[in-house]
C-alpha atoms as a PDB file:
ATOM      1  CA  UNK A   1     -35.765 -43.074  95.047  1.00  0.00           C
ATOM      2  CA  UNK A   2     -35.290 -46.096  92.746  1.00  0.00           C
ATOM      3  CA  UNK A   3     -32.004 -46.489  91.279  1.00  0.00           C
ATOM      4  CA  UNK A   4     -31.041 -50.172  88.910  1.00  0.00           C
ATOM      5  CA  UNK A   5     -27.900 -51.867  90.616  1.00  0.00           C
ATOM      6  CA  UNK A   6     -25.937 -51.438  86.921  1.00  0.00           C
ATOM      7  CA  UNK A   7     -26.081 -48.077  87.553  1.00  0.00           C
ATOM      8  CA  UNK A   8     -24.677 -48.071  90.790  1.00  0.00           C
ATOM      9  CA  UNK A   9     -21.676 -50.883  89.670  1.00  0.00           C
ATOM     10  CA  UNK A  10     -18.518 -49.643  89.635  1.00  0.00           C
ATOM     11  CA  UNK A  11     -19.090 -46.454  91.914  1.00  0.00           C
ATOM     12  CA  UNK A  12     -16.460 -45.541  94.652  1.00  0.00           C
ATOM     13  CA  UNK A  13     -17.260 -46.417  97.934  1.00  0.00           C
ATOM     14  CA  UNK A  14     -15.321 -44.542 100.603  1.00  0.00           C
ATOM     15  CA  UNK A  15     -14.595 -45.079 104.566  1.00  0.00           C
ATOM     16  CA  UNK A  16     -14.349 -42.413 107.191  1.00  0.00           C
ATOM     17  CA  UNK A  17     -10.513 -42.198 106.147  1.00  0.00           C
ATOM     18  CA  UNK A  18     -10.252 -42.899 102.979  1.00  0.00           C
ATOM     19  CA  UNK A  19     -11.850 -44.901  99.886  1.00  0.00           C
ATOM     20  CA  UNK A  20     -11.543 -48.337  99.844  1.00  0.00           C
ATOM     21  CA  UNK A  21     -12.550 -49.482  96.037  1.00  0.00           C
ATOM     22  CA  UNK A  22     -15.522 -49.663  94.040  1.00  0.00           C
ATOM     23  CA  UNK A  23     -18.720 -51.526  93.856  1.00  0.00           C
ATOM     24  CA  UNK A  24     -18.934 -55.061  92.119  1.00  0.00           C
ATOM     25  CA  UNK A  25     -21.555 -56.986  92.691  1.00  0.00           C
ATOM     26  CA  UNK A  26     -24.732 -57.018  95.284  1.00  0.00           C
ATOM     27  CA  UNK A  27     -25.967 -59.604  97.331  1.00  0.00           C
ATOM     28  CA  UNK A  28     -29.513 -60.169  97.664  1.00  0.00           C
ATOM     29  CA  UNK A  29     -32.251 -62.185  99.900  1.00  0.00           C
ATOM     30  CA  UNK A  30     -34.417 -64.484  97.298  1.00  0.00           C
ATOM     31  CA  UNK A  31     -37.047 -64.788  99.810  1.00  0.00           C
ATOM     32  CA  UNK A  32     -37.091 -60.780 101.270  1.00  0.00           C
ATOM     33  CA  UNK A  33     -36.078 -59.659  97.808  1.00  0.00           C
ATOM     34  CA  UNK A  34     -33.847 -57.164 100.284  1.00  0.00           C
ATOM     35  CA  UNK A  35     -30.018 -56.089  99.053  1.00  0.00           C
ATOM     36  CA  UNK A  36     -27.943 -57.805 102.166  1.00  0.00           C
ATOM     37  CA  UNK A  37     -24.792 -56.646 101.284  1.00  0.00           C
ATOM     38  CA  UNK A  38     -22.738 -54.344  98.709  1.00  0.00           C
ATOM     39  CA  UNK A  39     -19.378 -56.362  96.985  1.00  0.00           C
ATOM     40  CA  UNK A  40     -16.222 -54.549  96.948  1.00  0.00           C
ATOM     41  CA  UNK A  41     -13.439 -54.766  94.728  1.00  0.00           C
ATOM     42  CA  UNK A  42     -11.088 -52.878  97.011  1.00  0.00           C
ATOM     43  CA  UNK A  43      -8.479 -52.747  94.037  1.00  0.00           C
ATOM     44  CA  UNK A  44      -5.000 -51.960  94.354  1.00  0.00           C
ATOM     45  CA  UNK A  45      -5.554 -51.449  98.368  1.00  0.00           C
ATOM     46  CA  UNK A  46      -6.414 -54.896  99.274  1.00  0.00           C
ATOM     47  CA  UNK A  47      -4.595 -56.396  96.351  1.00  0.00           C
ATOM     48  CA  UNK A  48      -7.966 -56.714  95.035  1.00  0.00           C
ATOM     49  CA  UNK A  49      -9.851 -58.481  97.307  1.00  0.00           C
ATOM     50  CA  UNK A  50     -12.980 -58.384  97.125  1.00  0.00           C
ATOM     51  CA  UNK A  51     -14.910 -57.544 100.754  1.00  0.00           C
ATOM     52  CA  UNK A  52     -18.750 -57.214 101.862  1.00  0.00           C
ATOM     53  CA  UNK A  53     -20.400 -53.949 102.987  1.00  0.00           C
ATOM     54  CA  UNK A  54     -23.818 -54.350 104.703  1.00  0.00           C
ATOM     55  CA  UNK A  55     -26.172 -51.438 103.788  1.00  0.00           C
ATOM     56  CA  UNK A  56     -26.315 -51.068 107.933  1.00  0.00           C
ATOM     57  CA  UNK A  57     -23.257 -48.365 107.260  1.00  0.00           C
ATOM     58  CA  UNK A  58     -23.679 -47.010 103.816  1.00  0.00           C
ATOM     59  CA  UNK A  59     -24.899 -43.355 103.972  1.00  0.00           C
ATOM     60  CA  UNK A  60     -26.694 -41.575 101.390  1.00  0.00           C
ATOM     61  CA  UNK A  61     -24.859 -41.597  97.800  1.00  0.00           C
ATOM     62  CA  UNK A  62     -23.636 -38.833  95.959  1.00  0.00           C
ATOM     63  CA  UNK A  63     -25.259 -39.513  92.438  1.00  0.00           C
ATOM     64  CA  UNK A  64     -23.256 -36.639  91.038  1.00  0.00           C
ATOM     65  CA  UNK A  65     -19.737 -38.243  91.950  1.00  0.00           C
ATOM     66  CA  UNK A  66     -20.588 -42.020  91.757  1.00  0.00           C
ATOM     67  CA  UNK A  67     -19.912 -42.264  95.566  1.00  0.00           C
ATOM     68  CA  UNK A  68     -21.500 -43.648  98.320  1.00  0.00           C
ATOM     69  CA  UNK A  69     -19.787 -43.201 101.873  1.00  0.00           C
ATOM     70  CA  UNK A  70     -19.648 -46.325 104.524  1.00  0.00           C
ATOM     71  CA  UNK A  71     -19.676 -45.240 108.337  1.00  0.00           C
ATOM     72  CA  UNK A  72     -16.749 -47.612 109.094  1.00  0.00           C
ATOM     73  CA  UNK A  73     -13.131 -47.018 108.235  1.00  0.00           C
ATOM     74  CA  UNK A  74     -10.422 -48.548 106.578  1.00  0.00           C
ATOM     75  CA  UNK A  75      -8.934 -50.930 109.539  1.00  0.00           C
ATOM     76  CA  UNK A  76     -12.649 -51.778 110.396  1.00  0.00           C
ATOM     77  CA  UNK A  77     -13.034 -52.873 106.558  1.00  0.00           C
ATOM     78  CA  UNK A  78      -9.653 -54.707 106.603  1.00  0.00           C
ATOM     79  CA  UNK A  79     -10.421 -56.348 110.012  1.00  0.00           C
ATOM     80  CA  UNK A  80     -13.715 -57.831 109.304  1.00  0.00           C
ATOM     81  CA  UNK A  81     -14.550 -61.717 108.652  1.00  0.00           C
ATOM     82  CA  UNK A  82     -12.778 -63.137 105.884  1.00  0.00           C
ATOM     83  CA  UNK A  83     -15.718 -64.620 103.771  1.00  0.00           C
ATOM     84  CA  UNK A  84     -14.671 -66.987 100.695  1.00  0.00           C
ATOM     85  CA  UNK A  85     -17.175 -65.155  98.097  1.00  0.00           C
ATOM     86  CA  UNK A  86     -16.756 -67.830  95.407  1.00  0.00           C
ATOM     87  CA  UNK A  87     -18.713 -69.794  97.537  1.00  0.00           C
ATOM     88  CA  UNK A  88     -22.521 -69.152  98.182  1.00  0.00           C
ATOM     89  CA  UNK A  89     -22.765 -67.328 101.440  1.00  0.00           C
ATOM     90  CA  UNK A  90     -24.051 -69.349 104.056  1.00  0.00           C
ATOM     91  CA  UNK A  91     -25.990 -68.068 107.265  1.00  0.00           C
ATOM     92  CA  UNK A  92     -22.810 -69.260 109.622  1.00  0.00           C
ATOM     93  CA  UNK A  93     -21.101 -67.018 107.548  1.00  0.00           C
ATOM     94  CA  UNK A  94     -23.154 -64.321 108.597  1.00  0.00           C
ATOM     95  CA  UNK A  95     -23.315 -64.542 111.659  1.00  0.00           C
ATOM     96  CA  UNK A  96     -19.775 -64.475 111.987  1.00  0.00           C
ATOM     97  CA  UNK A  97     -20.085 -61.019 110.543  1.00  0.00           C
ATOM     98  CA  UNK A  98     -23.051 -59.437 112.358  1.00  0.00           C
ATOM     99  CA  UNK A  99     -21.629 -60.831 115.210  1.00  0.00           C
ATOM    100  CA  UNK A 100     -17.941 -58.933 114.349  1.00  0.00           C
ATOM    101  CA  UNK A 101     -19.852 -55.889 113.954  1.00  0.00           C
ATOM    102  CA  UNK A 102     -21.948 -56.109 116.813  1.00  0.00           C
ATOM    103  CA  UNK A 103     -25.309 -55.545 115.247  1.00  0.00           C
ATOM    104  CA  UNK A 104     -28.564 -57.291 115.742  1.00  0.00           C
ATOM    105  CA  UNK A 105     -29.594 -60.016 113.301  1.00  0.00           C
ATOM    106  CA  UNK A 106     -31.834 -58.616 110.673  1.00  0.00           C
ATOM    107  CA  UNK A 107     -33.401 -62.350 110.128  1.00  0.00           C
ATOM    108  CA  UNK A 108     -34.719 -62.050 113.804  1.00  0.00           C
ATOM    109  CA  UNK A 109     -37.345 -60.280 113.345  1.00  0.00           C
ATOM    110  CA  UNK A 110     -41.164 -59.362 111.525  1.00  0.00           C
ATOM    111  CA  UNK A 111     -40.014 -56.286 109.400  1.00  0.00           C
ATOM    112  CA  UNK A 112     -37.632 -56.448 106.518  1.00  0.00           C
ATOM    113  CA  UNK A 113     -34.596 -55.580 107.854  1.00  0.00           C
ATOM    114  CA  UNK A 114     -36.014 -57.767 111.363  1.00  0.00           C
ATOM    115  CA  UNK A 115     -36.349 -55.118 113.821  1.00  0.00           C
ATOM    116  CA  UNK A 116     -36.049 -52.185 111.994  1.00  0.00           C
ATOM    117  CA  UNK A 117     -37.576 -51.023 108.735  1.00  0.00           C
ATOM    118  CA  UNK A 118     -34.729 -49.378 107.698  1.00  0.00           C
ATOM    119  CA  UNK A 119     -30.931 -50.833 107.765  1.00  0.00           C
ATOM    120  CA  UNK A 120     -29.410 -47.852 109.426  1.00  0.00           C
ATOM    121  CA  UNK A 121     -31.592 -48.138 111.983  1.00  0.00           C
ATOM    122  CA  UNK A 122     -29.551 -51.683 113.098  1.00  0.00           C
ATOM    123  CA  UNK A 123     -26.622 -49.451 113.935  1.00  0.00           C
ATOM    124  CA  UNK A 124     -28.361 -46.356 115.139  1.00  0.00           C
ATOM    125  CA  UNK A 125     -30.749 -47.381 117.440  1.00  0.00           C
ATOM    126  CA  UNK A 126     -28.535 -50.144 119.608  1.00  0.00           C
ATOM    127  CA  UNK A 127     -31.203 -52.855 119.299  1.00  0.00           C
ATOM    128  CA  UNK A 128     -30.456 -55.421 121.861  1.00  0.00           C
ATOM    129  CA  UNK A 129     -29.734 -59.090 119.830  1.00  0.00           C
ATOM    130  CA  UNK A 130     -30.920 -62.312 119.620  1.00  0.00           C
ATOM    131  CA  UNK A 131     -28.413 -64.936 119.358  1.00  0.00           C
ATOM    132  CA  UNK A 132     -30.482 -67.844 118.192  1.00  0.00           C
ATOM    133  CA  UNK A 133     -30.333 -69.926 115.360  1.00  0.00           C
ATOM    134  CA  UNK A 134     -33.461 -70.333 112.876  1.00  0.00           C
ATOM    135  CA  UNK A 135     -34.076 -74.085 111.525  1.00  0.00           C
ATOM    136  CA  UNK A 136     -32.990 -73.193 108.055  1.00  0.00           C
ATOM    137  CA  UNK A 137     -29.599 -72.199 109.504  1.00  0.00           C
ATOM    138  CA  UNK A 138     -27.970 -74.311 106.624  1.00  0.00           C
ATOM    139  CA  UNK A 139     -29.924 -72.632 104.194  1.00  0.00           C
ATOM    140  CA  UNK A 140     -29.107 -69.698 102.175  1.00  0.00           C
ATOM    141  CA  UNK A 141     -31.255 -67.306 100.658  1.00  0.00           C
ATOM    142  CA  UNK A 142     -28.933 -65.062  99.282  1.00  0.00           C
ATOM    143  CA  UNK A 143     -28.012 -64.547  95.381  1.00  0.00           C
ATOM    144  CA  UNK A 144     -25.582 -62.463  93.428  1.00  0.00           C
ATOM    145  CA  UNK A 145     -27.208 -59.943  91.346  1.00  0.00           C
ATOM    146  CA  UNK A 146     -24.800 -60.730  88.396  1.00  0.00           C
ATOM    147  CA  UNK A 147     -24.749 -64.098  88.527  1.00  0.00           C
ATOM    148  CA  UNK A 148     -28.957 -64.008  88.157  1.00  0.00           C
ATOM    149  CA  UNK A 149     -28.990 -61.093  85.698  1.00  0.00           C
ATOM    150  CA  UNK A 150     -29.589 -63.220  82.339  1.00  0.00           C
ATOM    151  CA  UNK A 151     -31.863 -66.233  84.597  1.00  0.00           C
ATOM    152  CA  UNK A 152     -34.740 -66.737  82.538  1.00  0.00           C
ATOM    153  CA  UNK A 153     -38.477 -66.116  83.912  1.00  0.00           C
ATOM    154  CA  UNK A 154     -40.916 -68.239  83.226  1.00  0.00           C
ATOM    155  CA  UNK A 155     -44.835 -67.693  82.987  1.00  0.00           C
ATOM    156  CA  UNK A 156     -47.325 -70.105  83.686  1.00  0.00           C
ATOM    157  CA  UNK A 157     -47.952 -71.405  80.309  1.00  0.00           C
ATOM    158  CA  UNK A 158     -44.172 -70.197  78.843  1.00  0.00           C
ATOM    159  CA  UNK A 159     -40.626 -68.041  79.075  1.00  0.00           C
ATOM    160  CA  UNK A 160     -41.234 -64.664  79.178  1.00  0.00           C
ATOM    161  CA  UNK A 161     -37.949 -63.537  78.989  1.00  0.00           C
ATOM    162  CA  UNK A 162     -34.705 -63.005  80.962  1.00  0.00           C
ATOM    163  CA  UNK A 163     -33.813 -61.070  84.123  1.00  0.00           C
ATOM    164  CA  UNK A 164     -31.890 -57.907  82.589  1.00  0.00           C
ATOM    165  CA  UNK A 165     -31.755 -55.721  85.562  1.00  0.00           C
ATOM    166  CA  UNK A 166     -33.109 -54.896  89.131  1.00  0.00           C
ATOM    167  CA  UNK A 167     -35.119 -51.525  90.578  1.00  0.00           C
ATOM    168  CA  UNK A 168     -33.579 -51.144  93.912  1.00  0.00           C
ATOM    169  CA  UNK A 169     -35.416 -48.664  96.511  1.00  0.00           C
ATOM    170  CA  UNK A 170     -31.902 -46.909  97.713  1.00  0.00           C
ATOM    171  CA  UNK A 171     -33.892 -46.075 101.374  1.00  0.00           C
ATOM    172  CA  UNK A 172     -34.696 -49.990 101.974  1.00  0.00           C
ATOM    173  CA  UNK A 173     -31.877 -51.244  99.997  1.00  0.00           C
ATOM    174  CA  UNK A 174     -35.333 -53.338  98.588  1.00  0.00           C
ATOM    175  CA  UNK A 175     -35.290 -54.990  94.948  1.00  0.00           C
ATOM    176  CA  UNK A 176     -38.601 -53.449  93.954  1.00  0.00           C
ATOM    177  CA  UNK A 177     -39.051 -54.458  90.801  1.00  0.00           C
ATOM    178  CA  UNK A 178     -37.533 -56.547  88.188  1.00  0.00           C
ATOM    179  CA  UNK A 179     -36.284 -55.248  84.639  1.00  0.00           C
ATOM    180  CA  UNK A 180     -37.506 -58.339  82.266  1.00  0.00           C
ATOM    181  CA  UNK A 181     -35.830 -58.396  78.592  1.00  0.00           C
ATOM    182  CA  UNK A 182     -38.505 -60.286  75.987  1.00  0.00           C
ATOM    183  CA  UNK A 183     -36.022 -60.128  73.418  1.00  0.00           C
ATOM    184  CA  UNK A 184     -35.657 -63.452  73.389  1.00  0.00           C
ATOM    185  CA  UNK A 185     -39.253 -64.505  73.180  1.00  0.00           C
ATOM    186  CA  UNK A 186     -39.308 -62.305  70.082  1.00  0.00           C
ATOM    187  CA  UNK A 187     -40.751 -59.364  71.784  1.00  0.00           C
ATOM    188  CA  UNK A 188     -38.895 -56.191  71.056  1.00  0.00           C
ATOM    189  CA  UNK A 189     -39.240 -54.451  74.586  1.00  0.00           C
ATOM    190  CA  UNK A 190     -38.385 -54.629  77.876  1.00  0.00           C
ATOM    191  CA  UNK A 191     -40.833 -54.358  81.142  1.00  0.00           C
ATOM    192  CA  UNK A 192     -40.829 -53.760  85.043  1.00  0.00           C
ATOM    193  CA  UNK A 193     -42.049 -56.785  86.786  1.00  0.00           C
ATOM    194  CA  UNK A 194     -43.022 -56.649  90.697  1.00  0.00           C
ATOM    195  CA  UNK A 195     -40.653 -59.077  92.676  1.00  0.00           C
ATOM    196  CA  UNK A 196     -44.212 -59.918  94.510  1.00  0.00           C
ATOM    197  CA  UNK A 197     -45.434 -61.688  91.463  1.00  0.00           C
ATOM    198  CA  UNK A 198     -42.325 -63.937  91.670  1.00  0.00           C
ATOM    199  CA  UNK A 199     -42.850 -66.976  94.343  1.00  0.00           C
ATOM    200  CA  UNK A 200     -39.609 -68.843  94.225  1.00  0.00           C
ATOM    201  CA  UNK A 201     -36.706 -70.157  93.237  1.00  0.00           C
ATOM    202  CA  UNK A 202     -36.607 -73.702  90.913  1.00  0.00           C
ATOM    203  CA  UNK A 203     -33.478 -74.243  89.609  1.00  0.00           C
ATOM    204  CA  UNK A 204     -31.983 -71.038  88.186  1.00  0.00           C
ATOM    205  CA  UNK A 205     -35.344 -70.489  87.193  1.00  0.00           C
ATOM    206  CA  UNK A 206     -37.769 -67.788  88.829  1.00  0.00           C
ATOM    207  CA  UNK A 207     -41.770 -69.040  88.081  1.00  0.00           C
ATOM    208  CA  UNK A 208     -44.409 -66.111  88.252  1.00  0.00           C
ATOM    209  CA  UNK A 209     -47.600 -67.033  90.604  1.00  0.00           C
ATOM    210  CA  UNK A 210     -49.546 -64.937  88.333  1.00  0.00           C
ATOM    211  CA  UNK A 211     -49.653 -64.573  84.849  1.00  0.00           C
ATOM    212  CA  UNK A 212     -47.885 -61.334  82.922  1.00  0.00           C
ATOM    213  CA  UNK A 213     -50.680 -58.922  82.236  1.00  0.00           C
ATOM    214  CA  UNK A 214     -49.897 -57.836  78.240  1.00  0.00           C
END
């Protein structure tokens, strides 16, 4: 099912023992257009730190009760790498992670989550890793949702509009589609816009390869 990530900000995310905050924020891939990991502000129980959940362990959310469970618990959460989020996330950064966790790289691989289709599948199956570095170790291709939710998008004659929101396939943890505000351009109305009709990033600017059918 598709669910926006505003919806999903601010539910309660709890451990095998015990909840351990709320959501914040998302992390996505630019280039697999893939949620990587799920921001916690772990509140009052980690004097409000703010941690990273990777969609390997999150189990299937309870719409109802704005909760989603994670199959780790609190001293597994508490242990994990301790990642400097004001800074962008670099690949070193997770591989100190995956490698904490003991799960298989999800950039080593052909499907979208590497080899698996699905993220659970990383910690279900036991998939033997790879530990070897890509050439664009240095290079990040992972964004905050926030920080890009007001970006503008640009056609190829003209802006468009501005990112307002993302459709997120809650199986995949894939950004399937892109909530576009015209507002600005003077167009009363919002629109879904496939992330395949995005190419890349320029800037803080994301360029269509094809123009917006009207």
């Amino acid at each position: 099912m598709l669910r926006t990530v505003k919806v999903m900000e601010g539910f309660a995310i709890g451990a095998k023992d015990g909840d351990i905050g709320e959501i914040a924020d998302f992390i996505f891939d630019d280039k697999a257009w893939t949620i990587r990991y799920v921001v916690i502000d772990t509140g009052k129980w980690l004097s409000g730190k703010r941690v990273l959940v990777s969609p390997i362990v999150v189990g299937p959310a309870d719409w109802e009760n704005k909760r989603i469970p994670v199959l780790l618990n609190q001293e597994q959460v508490k242990n994990a790498p301790d990642i400097n989020l004001n800074e962008e996330l670099s690949q070193q950064d997770e591989i100190k992670y995956y490698d904490h966790f003991g799960w298989p790289y999800y950039w080593m691989g052909d499907d979208i989550w590497g080899p698996a289709a699905v993220p659970t599948e990383l910690a279900l199956e036991g998939i033997e890793r790879q530990k070897m570095l890509s050439e664009s170790i240095n290079q990040s291709h992972l964004k905050s949702a926030q920080e890009v939710i007001d970006y503008s998008i640009k056609a190829t004659d003209s802006d468009i509009g501005h990112v307002s929101d993302f459709i997120v396939d809650d199986v995949q943890w894939a950004i399937r589609h892109i909530v576009v505000d015209t507002r600005t351009c003077g167009l009363a109305r919002k629109f879904w816009l496939r992330r395949s009709g995005l190419r890349m990033w320029i800037g803080e600017t994301p360029r269509l390869s094809e123009p917006v059918s009207k």
